[in-house]
Protein backbone atom coordinates (compact mmCIF):
# COMPACT_ATOMS: atom_id res chain seq x y z
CA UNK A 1 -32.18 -6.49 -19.02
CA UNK A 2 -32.31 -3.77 -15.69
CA UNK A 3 -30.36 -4.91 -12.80
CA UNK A 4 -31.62 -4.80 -9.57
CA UNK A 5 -29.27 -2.72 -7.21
CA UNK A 6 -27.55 -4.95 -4.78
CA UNK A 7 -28.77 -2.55 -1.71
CA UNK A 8 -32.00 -2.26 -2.65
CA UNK A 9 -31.96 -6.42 -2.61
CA UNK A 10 -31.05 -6.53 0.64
CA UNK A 11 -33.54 -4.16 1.80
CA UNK A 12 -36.46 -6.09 0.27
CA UNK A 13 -35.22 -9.31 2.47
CA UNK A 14 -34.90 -7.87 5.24
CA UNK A 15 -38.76 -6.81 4.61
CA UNK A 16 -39.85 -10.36 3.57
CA UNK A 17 -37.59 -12.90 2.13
CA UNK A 18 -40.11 -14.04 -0.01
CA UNK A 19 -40.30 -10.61 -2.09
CA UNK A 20 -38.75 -10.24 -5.30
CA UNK A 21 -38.27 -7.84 -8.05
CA UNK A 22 -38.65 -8.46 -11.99
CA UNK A 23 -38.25 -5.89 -14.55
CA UNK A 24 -41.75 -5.68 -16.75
CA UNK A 25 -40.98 -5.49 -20.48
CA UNK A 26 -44.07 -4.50 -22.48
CA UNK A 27 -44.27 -1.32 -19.46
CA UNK A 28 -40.98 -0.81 -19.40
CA UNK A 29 -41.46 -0.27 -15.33
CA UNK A 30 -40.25 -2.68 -12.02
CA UNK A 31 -42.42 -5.02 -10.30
CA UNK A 32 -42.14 -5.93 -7.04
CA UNK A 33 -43.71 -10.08 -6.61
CA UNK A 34 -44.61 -12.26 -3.61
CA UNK A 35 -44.06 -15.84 -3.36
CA UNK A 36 -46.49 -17.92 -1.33
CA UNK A 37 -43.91 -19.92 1.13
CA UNK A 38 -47.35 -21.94 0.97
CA UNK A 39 -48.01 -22.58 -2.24
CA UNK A 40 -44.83 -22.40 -3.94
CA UNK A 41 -46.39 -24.23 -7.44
CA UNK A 42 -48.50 -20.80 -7.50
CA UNK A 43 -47.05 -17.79 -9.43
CA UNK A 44 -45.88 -15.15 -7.34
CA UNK A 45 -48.57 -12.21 -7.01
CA UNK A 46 -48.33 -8.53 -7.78
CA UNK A 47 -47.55 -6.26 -4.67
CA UNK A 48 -46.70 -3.00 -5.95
CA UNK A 49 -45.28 -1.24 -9.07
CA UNK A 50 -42.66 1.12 -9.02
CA UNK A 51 -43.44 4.51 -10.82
CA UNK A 52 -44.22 7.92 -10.67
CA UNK A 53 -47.89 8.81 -9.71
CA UNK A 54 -48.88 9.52 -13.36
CA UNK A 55 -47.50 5.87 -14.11
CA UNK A 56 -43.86 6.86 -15.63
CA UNK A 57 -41.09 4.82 -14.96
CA UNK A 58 -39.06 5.35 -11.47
CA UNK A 59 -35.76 3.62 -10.80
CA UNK A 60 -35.64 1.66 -7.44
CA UNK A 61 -34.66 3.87 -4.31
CA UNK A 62 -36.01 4.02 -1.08
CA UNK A 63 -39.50 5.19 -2.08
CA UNK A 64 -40.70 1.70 -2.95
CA UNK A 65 -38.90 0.80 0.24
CA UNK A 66 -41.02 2.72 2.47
CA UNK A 67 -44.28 2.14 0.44
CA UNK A 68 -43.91 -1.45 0.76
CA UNK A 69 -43.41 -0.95 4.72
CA UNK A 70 -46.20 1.17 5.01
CA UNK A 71 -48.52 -1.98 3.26
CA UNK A 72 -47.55 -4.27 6.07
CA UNK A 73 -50.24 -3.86 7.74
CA UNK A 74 -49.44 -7.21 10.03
CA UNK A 75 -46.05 -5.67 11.00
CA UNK A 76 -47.08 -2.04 11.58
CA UNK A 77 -50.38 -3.74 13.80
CA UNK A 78 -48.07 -6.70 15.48
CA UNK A 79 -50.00 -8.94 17.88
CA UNK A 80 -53.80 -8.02 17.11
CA UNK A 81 -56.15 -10.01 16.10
CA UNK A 82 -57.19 -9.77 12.53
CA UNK A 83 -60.67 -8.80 13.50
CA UNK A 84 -59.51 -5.99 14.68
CA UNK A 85 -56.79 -4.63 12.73
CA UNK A 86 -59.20 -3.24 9.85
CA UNK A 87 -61.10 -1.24 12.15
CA UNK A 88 -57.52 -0.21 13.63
CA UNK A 89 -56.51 0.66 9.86
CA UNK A 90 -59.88 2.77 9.33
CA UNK A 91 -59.23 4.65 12.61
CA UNK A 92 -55.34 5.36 11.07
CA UNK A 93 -56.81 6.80 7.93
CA UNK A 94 -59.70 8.93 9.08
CA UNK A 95 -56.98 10.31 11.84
CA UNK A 96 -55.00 11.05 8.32
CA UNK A 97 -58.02 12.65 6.59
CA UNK A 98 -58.33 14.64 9.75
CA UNK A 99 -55.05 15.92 9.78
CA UNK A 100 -54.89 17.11 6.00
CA UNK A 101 -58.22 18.64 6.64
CA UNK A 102 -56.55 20.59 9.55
CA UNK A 103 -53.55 21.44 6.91
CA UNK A 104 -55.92 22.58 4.44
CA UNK A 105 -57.62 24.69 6.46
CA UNK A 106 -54.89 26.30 8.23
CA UNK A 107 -53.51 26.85 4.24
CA UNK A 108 -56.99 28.05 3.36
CA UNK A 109 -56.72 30.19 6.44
CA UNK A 110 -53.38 32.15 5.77
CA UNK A 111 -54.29 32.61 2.13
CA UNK A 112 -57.10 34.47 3.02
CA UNK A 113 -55.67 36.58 5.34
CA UNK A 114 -52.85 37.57 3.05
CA UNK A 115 -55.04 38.85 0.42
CA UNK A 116 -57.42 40.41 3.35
CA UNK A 117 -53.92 42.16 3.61
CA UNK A 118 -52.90 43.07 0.37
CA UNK A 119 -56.56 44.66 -0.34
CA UNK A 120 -56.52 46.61 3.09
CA UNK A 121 -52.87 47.81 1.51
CA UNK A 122 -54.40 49.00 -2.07
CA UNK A 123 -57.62 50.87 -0.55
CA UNK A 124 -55.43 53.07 1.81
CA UNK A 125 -52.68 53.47 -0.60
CA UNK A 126 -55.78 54.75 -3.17
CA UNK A 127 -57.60 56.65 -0.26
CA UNK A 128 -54.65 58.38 0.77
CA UNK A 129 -53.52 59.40 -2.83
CA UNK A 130 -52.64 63.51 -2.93
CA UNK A 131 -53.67 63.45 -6.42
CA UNK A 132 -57.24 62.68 -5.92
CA UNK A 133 -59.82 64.00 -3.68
CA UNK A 134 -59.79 62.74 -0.22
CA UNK A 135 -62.89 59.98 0.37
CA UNK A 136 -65.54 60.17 2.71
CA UNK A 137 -67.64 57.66 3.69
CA UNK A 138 -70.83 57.85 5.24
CA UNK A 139 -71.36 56.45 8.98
């Protein structure tokens, strides 16, 4: 059986004390489990699983660390009301969406003007060519 790293222990309490990590066997990956301080006759529920984005295994670092912080929403909203923290979430992701949009464009953007560039560069280097006759255009 895996061991959990003793660091990587102490991070998850200082998260939530209730969280806890158990190594599944039959996909060979870690899962990190919630126990209801509630209902503690309940089985602990499924919070995340650790692994790569195409489902491979991934040892336990600080990934799952900051994944797990990033799904509080209660901590990362402290004080609202829960009425209001989905439309507060929404708001987060569509400023996200926004952003990459920007990124992409911006990407988009410079790409284009590179090859703009690199075409601009092969018709003068061909139009200025000694070895064959000079071009003309017509205005």
């Amino acid at each position: 059986m895996y061991q959990v790293p003793q660091s990587f222990r102490e991070q998850l309490e200082r998260i939530d004390p209730n969280l806890r990590v158990e190594w599944d066997v039959r996909r060979c990956l870690w899962n990190i489990l919630r126990k209801s301080p509630l209902a503690p006759l309940e089985p602990a529920r499924l919070v995340l699983t650790v692994c790569e984005p195409g489902g491979a295994y991934r040892p336990l670092d600080n990934r799952a660390i900051w994944r797990l912080r990033d799904m509080d929403v209660y901590r990362r909203f402290d004080g609202r009301q829960e009425k209001h923290i989905g439309k507060m979430v929404e708001q987060e992701l569509r400023d996200r969406e926004a952003a990459l949009s920007a990124e992409k464009k911006k990407a988009t953007d410079e790409k284009h003007a590179e090859i703009m560039d690199r075409m601009r560069f092969n018709v003068a280097k061909w139009t200025e060519c000694r070895s064959y006759p000079k071009v003309r255009f017509a205005r």
